[in-house]
Structure formats: C-alpha cells, structure tokens
Protein backbone atom coordinates (compact mmCIF):
# COMPACT_ATOMS: atom_id res chain seq x y z
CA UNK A 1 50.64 96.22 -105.77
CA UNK A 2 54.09 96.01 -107.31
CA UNK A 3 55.94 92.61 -107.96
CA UNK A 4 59.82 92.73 -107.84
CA UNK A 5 61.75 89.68 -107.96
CA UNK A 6 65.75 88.33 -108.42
CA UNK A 7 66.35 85.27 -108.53
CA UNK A 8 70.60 83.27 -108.25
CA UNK A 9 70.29 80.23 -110.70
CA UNK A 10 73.62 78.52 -112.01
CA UNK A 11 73.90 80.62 -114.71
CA UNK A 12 73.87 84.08 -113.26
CA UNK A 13 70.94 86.40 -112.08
CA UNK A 14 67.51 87.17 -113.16
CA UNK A 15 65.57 90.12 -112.36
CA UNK A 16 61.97 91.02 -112.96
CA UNK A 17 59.55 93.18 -112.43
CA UNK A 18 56.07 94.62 -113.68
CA UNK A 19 55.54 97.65 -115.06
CA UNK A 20 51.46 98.54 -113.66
CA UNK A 21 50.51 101.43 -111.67
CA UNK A 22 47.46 102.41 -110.19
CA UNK A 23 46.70 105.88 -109.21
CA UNK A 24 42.91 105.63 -108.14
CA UNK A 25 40.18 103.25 -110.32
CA UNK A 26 40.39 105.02 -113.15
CA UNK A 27 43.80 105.89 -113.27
CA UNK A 28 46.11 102.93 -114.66
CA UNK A 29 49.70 103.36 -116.38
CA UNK A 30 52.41 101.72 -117.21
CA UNK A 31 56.09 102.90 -115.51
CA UNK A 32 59.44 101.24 -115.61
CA UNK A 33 60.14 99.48 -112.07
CA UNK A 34 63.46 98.40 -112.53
CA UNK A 35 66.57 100.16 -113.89
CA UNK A 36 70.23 99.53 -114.24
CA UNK A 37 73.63 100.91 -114.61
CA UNK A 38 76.20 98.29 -116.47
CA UNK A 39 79.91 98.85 -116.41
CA UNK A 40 80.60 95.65 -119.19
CA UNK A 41 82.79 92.93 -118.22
CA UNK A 42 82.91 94.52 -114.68
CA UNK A 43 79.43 95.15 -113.02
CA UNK A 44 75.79 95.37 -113.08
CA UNK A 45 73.63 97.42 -110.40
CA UNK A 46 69.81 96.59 -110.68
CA UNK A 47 67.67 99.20 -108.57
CA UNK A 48 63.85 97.60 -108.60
CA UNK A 49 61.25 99.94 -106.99
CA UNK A 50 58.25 100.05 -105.33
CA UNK A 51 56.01 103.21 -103.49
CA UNK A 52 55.96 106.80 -104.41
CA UNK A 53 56.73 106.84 -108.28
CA UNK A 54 58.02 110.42 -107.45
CA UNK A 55 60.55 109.27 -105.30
CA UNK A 56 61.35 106.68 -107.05
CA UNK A 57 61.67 108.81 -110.07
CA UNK A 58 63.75 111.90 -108.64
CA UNK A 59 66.11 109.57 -106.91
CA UNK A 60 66.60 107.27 -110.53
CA UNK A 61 67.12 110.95 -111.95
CA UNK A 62 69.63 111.95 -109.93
CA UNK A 63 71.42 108.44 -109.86
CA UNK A 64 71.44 108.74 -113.68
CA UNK A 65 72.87 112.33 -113.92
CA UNK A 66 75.45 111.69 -111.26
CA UNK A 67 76.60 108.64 -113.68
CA UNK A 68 76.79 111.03 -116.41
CA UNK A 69 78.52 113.44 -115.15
CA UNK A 70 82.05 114.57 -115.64
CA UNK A 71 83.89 116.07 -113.17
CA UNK A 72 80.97 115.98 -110.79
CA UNK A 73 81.81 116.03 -106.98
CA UNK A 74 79.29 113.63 -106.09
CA UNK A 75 79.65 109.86 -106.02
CA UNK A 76 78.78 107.85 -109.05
CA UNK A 77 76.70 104.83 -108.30
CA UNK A 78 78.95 102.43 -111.06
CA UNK A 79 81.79 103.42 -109.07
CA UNK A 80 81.24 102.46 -105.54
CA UNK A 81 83.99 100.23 -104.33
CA UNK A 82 81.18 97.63 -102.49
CA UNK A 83 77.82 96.84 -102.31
CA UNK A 84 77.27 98.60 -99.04
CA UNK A 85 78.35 101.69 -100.69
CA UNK A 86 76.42 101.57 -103.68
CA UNK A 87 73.14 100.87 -101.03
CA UNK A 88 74.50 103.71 -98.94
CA UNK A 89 74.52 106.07 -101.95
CA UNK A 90 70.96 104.92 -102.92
CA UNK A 91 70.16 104.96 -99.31
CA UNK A 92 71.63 109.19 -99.08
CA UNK A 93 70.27 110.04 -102.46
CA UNK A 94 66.55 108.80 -101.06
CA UNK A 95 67.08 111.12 -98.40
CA UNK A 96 67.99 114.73 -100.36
C-alpha cells in the first residue's frame, strides 16, 4: 500500500510520501514516490505516485527529459500556463 499526502497549512504546502514497495513476500524495495520540477521564485509541481512503478517510472522519465530538453517540440511540464495543463500533460504523457 502506498501513502501519499499534501497538506495547505499557513505557511505554505507539505508533501509526503513513503518510499516501500512490495513486489511479492519476499520482494521489498525502496523507490522514490514523489518527484518535483521547481522553477525558483515562480513554481513548484509535485507529482506523488502510486500503482505500476513502470508507469510511474517511464512517464517521470519522459516528464524529466521533456524538461531538459532544448528545442524539443513537446510541452515542458514547468511551463504549462495552468494547472489543468500541467494535469493534462501528465494526464497525455500516461497515455503514450
């Protein structure tokens, strides 16, 4: 079971998250569950996951790359104009 919770307090945001994962009895590891992209002084995208690790994997991959990238035709996650998009783009990068 994964835990993933963000909580609004008065000062800002908190996110957390554990790290276990459990691929049979005797088959336990430990995997990041919660990334993010920071533009400073202008904004901070938390992605916290949960199900297929290979998913969630491929689809951090790709959202990290695309970041990266100059020049690049697709969409870059830290430059989304809204929320909505930025959920969209995680949303359409899910589904390649």
């Amino acid at each position: 079971m994964t835990y993933c919770v963000g909580l609004k307090i008065d000062r800002g945001l908190v996110f957390m998250s554990d790290t276990r994962t459990n691929a049979g009895m005797d088959s336990i590891s430990t995997f990041k569950k919660m990334h993010v992209w920071e533009e400073p002084g202008e904004r901070v995208i938390v992605l916290m996951s949960a199900g297929n690790l290979a998913t969630t994997q491929a689809v951090v991959s790709l959202l990290d790359e695309r970041t990266k990238a100059v020049g690049d035709r697709h969409e870059k996650l830290l430059e989304t104009p809204s929320m909505y998009q930025a959920v969209r783009l995680v949303g359409d990068t899910v589904k390649e």
